[in-house]
Protein backbone atom coordinates (compact mmCIF):
# COMPACT_ATOMS: atom_id res chain seq x y z
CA UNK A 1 -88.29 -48.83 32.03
CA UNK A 2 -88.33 -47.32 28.09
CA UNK A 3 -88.88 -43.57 27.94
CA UNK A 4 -89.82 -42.21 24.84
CA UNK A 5 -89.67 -38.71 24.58
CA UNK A 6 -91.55 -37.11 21.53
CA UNK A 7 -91.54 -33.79 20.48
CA UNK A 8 -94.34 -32.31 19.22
CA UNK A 9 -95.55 -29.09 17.94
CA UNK A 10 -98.24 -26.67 16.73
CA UNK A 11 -98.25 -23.77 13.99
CA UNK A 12 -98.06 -20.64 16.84
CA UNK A 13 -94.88 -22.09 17.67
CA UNK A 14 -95.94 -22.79 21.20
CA UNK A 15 -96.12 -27.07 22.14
CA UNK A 16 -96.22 -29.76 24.41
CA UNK A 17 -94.03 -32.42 25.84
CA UNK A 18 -95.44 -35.84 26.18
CA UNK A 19 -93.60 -38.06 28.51
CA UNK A 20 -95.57 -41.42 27.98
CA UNK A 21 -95.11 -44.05 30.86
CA UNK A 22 -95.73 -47.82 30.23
CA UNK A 23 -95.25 -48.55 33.73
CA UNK A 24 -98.64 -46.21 35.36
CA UNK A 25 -99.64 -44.62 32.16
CA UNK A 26 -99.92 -40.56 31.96
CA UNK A 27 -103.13 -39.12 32.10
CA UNK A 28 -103.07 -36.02 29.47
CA UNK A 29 -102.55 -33.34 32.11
CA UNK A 30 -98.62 -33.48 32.44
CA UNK A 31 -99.32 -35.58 36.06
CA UNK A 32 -98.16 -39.08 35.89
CA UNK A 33 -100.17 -41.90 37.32
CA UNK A 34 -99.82 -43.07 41.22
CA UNK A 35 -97.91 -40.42 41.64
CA UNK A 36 -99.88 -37.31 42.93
CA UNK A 37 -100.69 -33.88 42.21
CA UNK A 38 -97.24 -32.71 43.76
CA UNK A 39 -95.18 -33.07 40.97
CA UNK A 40 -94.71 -30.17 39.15
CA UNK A 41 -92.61 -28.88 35.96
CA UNK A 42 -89.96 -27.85 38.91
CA UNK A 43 -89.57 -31.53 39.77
CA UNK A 44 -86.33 -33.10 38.74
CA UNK A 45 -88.61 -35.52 36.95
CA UNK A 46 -90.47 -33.35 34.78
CA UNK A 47 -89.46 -31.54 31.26
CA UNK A 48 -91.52 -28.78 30.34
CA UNK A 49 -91.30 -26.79 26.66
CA UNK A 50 -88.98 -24.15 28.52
CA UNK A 51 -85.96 -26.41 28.66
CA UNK A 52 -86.01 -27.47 24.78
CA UNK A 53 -84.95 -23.73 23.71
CA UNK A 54 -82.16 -24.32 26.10
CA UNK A 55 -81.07 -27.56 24.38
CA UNK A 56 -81.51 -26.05 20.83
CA UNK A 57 -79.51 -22.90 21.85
CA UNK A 58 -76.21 -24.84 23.43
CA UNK A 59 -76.44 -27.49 20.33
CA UNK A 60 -74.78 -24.37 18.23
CA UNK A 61 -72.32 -23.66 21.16
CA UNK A 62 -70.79 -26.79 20.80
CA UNK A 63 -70.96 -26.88 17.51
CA UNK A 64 -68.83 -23.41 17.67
CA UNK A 65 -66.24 -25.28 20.45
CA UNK A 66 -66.04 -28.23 18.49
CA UNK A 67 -65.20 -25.86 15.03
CA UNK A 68 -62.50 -23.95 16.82
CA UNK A 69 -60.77 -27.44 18.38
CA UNK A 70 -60.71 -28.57 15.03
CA UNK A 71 -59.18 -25.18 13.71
CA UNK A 72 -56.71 -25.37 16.39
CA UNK A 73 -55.64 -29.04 15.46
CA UNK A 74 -55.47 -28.04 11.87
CA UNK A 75 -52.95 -25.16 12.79
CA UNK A 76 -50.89 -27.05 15.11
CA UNK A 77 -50.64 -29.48 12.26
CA UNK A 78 -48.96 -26.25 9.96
CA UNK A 79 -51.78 -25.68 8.21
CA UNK A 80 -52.33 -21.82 7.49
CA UNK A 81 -54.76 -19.30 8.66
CA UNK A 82 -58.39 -19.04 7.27
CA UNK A 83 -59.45 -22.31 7.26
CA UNK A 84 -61.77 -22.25 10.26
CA UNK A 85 -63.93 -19.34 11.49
CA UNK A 86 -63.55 -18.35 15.10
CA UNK A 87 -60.06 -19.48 14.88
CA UNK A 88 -59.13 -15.91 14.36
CA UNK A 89 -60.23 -15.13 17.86
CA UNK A 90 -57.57 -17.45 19.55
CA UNK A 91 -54.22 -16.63 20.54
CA UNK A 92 -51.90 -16.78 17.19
CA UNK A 93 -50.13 -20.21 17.52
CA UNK A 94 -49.59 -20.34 13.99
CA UNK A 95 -46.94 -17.21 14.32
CA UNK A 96 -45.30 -18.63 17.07
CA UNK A 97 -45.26 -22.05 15.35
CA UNK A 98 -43.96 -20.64 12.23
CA UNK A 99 -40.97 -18.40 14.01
CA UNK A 100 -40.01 -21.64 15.96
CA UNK A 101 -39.87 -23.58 13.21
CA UNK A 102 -37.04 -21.58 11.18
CA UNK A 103 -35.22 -20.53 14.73
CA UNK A 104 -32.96 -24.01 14.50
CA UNK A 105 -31.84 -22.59 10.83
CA UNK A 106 -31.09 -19.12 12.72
CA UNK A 107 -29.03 -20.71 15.66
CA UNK A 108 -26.99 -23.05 13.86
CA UNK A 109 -24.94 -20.33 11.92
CA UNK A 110 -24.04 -18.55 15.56
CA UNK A 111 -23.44 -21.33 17.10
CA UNK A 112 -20.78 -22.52 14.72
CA UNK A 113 -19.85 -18.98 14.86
CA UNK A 114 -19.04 -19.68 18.87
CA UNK A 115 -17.64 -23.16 18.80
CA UNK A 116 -13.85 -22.10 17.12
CA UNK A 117 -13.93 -19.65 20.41
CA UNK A 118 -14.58 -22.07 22.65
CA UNK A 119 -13.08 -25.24 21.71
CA UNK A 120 -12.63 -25.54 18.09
CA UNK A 121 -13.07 -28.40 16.33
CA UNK A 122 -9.38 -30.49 15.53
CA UNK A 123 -8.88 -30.27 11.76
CA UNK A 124 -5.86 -29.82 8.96
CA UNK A 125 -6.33 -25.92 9.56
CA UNK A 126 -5.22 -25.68 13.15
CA UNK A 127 -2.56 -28.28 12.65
CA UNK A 128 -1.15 -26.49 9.71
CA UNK A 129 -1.61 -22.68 10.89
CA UNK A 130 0.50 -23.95 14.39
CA UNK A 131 4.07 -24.06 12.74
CA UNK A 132 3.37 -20.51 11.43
CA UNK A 133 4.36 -18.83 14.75
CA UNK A 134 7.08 -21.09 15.70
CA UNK A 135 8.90 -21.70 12.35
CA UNK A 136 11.23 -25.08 12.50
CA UNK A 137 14.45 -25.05 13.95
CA UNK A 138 16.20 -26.33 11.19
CA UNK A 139 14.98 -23.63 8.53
CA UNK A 140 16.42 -20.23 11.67
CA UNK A 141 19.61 -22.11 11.60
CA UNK A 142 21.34 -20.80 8.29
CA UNK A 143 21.55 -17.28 10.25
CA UNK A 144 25.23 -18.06 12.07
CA UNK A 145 26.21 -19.63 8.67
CA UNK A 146 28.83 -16.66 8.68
CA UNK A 147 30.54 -17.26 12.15
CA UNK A 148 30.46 -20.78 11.12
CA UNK A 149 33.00 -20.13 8.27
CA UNK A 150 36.30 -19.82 8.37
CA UNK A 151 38.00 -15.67 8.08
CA UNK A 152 40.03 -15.18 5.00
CA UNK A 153 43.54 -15.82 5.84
CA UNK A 154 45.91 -12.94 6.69
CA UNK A 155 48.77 -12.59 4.50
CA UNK A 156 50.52 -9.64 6.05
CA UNK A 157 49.73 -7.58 8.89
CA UNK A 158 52.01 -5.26 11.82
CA UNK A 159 54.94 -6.26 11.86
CA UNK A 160 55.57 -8.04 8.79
CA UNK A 161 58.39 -7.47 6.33
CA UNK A 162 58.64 -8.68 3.23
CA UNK A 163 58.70 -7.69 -0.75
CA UNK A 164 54.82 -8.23 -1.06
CA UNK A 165 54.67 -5.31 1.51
CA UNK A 166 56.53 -3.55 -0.26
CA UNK A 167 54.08 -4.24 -3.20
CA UNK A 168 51.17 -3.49 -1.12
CA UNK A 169 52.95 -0.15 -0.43
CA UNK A 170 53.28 0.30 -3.79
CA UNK A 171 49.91 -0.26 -4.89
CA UNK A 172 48.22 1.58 -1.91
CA UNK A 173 50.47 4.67 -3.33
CA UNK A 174 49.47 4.26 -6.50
CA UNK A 175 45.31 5.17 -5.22
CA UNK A 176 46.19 7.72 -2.95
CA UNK A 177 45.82 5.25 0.34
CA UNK A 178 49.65 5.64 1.12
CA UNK A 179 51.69 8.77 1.06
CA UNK A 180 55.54 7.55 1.34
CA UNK A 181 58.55 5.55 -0.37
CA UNK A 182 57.82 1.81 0.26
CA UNK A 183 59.75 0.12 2.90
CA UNK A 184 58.65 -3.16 2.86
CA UNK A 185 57.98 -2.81 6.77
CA UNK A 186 54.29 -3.37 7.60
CA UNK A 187 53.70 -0.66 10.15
CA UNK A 188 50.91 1.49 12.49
CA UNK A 189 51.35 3.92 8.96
CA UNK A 190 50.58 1.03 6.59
CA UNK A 191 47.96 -0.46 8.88
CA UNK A 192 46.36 2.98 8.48
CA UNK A 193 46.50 2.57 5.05
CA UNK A 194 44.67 -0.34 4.66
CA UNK A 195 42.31 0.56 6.92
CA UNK A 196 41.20 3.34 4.93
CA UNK A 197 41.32 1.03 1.38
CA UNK A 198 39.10 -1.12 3.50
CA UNK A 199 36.76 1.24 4.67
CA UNK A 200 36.25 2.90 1.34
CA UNK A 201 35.43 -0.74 -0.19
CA UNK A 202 32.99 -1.69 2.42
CA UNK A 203 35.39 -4.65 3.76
CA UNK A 204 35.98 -5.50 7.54
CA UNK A 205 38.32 -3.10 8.50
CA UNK A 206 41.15 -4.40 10.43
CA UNK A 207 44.04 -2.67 9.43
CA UNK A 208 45.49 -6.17 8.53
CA UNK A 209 46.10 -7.25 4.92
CA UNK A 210 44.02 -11.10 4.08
CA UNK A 211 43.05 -12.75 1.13
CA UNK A 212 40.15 -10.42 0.20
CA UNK A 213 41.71 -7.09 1.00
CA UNK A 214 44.81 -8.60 -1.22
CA UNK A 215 42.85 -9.82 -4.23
CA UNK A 216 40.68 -6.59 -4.56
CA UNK A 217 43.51 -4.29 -4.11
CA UNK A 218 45.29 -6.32 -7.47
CA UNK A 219 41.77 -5.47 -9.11
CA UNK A 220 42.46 -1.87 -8.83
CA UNK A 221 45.78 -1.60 -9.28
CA UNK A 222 49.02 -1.97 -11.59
CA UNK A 223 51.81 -4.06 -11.15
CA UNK A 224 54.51 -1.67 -9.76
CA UNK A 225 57.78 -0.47 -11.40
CA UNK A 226 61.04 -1.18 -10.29
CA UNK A 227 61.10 2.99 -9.62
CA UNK A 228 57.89 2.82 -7.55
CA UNK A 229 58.92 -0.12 -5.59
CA UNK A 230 62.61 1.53 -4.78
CA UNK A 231 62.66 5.29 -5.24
CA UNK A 232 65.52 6.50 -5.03
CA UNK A 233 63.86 8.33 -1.63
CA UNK A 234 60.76 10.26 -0.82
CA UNK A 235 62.54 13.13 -0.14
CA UNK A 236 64.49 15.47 -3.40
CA UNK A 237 67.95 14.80 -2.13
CA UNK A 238 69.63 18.07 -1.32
CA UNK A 239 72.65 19.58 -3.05
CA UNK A 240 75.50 18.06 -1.54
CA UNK A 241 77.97 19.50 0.94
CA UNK A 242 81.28 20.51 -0.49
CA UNK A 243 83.13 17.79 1.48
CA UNK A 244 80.76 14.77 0.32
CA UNK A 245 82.13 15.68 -3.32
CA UNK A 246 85.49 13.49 -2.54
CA UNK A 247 86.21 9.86 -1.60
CA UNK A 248 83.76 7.42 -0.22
CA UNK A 249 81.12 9.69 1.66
CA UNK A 250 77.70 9.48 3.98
CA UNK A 251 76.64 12.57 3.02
CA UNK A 252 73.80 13.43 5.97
CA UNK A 253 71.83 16.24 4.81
CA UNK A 254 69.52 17.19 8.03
CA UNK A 255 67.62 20.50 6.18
CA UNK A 256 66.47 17.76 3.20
CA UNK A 257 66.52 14.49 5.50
CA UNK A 258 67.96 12.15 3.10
CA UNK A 259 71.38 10.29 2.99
CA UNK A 260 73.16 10.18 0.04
CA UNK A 261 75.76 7.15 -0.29
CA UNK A 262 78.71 8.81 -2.83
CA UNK A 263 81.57 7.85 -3.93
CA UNK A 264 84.16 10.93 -5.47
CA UNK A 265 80.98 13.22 -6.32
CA UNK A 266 78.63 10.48 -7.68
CA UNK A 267 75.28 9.20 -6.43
CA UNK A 268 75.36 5.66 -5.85
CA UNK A 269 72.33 5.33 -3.58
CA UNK A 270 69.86 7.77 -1.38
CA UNK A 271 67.01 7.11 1.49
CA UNK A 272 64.89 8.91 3.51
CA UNK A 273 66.33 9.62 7.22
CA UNK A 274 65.49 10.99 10.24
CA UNK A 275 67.76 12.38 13.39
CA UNK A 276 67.37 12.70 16.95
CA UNK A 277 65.16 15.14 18.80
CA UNK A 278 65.79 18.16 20.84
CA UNK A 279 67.41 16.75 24.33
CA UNK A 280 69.04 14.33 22.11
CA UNK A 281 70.12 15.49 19.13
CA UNK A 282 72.07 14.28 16.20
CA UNK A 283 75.79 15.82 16.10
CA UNK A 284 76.64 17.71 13.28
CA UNK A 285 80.16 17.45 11.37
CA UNK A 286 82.43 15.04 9.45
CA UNK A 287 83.23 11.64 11.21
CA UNK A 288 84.64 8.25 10.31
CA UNK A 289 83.14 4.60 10.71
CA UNK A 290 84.31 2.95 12.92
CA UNK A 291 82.28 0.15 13.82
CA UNK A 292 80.08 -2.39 12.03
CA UNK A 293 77.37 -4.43 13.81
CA UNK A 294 74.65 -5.71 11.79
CA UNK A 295 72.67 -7.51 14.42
CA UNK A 296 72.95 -5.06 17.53
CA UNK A 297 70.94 -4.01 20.11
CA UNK A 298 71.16 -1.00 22.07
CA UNK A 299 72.12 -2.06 25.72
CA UNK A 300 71.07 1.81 26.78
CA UNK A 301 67.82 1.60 25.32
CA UNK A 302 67.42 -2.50 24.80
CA UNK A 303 66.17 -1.65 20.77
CA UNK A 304 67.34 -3.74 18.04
CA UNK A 305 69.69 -1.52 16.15
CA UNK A 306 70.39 -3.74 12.64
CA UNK A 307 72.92 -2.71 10.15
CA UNK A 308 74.58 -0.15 12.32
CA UNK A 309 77.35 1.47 11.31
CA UNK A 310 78.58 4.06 14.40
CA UNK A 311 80.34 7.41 13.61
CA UNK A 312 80.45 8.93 16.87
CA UNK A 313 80.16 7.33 20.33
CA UNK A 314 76.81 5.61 20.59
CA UNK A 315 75.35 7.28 17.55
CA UNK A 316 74.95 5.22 14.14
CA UNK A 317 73.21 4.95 10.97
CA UNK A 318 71.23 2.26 11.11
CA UNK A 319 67.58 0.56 10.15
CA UNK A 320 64.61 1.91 12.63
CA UNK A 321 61.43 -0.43 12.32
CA UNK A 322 59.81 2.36 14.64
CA UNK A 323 60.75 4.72 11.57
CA UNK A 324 59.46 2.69 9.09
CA UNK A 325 56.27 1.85 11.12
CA UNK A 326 55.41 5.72 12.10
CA UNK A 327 57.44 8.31 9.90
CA UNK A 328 58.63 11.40 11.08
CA UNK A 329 56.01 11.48 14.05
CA UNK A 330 58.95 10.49 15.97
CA UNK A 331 62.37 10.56 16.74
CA UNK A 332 66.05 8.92 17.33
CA UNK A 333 68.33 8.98 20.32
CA UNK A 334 70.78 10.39 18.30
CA UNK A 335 71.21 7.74 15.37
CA UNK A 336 70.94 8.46 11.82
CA UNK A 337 67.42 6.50 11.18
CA UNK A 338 66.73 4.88 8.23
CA UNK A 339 62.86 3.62 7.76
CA UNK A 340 64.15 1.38 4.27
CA UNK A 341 65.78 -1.60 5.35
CA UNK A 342 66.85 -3.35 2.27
CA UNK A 343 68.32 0.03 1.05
CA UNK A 344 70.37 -0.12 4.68
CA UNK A 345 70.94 -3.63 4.37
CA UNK A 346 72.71 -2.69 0.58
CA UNK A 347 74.37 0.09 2.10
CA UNK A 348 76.07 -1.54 5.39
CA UNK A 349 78.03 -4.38 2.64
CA UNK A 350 79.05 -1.70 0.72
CA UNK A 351 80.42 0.78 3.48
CA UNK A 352 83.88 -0.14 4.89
CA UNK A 353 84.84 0.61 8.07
CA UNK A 354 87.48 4.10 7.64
CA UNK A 355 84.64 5.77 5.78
CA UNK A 356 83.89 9.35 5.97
CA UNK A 357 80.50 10.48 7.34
CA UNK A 358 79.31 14.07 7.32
CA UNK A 359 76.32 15.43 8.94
CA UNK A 360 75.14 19.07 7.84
CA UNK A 361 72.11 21.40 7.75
C-alpha cells in the first residue's frame, strides 16, 4: 500500500490533512472507507493538523543537537572556541584539551630532574667524578718518600774522639754554641752543643753530629786557628807557687784549676784540671812521680785511667773522658783530672818518672 501524505493549507493559517487511500478510497470527512465511524483523530491511524506543529517545532531541536555534535567534534579536533553557537553552553573540553596537551612538555623536565636520584643514567660523568673521592693509590704513595730514604750519615757523635771534634768544638765556640777549650772528646757537653746549633737551624735535633749538621756548621763558620784549636787552657793560669819556679815541675794550682808543666820557671805547657770532691779530696803538697802507666785502669773503681802518672798512693794526673764529656759538674776520686787528652798524652812522654809535683791553693 502507497501513502501519500500532502500537506495543504489555507490563508488563516488553519488546514487540513488529506490521507488519500487507493485501497477503499477516503470519503472527504477524515473517515476512511470500510472502516467505520470509530476511528477518530485519537486512533493510532489517524494524523490530524495538531501533530504537524509538533514535527515543525522538534525539526529545529535537532537541528540545535546536530550543531552542537558538530561543535564538539570540531573542538575535540583542536579547533578553537567560537566556531559553533551553543557550544559555549557545554562543559569546556577545549581547556582541558589544551592543558593536556602541553602537560607531557611540563613532566619531562621533572622527571629527568628525578631519574639521577633514582637510578641515574651510566655516562662519562659518573665514571669520571668516581676517582674523585678515592684518588689512585699510586699518586698517595710519594707521602713516606722521606722514611724511604736513607738518614744522613753520622760523622761523630758521644763518645767519639778525634781532631774533627776538636774542630767542631772549635767552630761551635766560635757562634756561641760551646763555652770551653776544645778537647777533641765528643761528650754529654758537646752533644748539648749541637743540639742547640741544631735546634736554632731547624735541623733534627739529635745531639749527634751527620753530614748536614757538619756541612752547615762549615757554612757559618771559619776555619780555626792553631790557638783556638789548642789554647793554652780555658782557665788564666795562676801565678805560680814559689817551689814550681825550679827544676822540672807539675805545678797544680787548685784556686785557678789549671796545671802548668815547667821546667826551671818557664811555661812549657798548661790545661784545664779538676780535683777530687769533699769525702775524697785531692792532697795538697809537693810529691814525686813515681809511676807511669799509660793504659791503666783503676781496679778500685774499674775506670780507664790513661796517661797516668801517680804522685801519691792511688792518686794521679791523668786523662778523664768523664771530665771532658761533663766539665766541672763533677768530680775525681782524688786524681788530678785532665778533660784534654792530647795535651796529657804530650805531657806523660815528656814527664820522667823522679819529677816533682806540687799541689797548692
Amino acid at each position: 500500500m502507497v501513502n501519500t501524505d500532502t500537506d495543504t493549507g489555507t490563508g488563516t493559517g488553519t488546514g487540513t490533512d488529506t490521507d488519500t487511500d487507493t485501497d477503499s478510497g477516503w470519503d472527504g470527512r477524515g473517515n476512511r472507507g470500510g472502516r467505520g465511524p470509530h476511528m477518530t483523530r485519537n486512533t493510532p491511524g489517524a494524523r490530524s493538523a495538531e501533530a504537524i506543529p509538533d514535527r515543525r517545532v522538534a525539526l529545529p531541536g535537532r537541528r540545535v543537537a546536530a550543531v552542537s555534535l558538530v561543535a564538539l567534534a570540531a573542538l575535540a579536533t583542536g579547533c578553537g572556541p567560537g566556531t559553533a553557537t551553543g557550544a559555549q553552553d557545554a562543559p569546556p573540553p577545549a581547556r582541558a584539551t589544551q592543558a593536556a596537551a602541553p602537560s607531557p612538555t611540563r613532566t619531562a623536565p621533572a622527571t629527568e630532574d628525578a631519574k639521577p636520584r633514582t637510578a641515574p643514567p651510566p655516562g662519562p660523568s659518573a665514571s669520571s667524578a668516581r676517582p674523585a673521592p678515592a684518588p689512585d693509590p699510586t699518586t698517595a704513595r710519594p707521602a713516606p718518600e722521606p722514611s724511604t730514604a736513607p738518614p744522613p750519615r753520622v760523622l761523630m757523635r758521644a763518645g767519639s774522639e778525634s781532631d774533627r771534634v776538636r774542630e767542631l768544638q772549635a767552630r761551635l765556640r766560635q757562634i756561641g754554641h760551646f763555652g770551653r777549650t776544645p778537647t777533641g772528646y765528643y761528650g754529654s757537653v758537646t752533644a748539648d752543643a749541637v743540639r742547640s746549633f741544631q735546634a736554632k737551624r731547624s735541623l733534627p735535633v739529635t745531639g749527634s753530629t751527620d753530614e748536614v749538621t757538619w756541612q752547615r756548621l762549615l757554612a757559618m763558620t771559619r776555619v780555626p786557628s792553631a790557638a783556638e784549636l789548642r789554647p793554652p787552657t780555658e782557665r788564666p793560669v795562676a801565678a805560680p807557687d814559689e817551689r814550681c819556679l825550679k827544676g822540672r815541675v807539675l805545678c797544680v794550682s787548685k784556686n785557678s784549676r789549671t796545671l802548668a808543666w815547667m821546667i826551671d820557671g818557664k811555661v812549657v805547657s798548661a790545661m784545664d784540671v779538676r780535683f777530687g770532691s769533699e769525702y775524697t779530696p785531692t792532697r795538697e803538697g809537693v810529691f814525686e812521680v813515681f809511676w807511669k802507666s799509660r793504659d791503666h785502669v783503676s781496679t778500685l773503681y774499674d775506670t780507664p785511667m790513661p796517661y797516668a802518672l801517680f804522685f801519691s798512693g792511688g792518686q794521679a794526673v791523668h786523662y778523664s773522658a768523664d771530665f771532658a764529656a761533663n766539665g766541672y759538674g763533677g768530680a775525681s776520686h782524688g786524681c788530678v783530672n785532665v778533660r784534654d787528652k792530647k795535651k796529657v798524652a804530650a805531657l806523660f812522654d815528656q814527664v820522667r818518672t823522679g819529677d816533682k809535683v806540687v799541689v797548692y791553693w
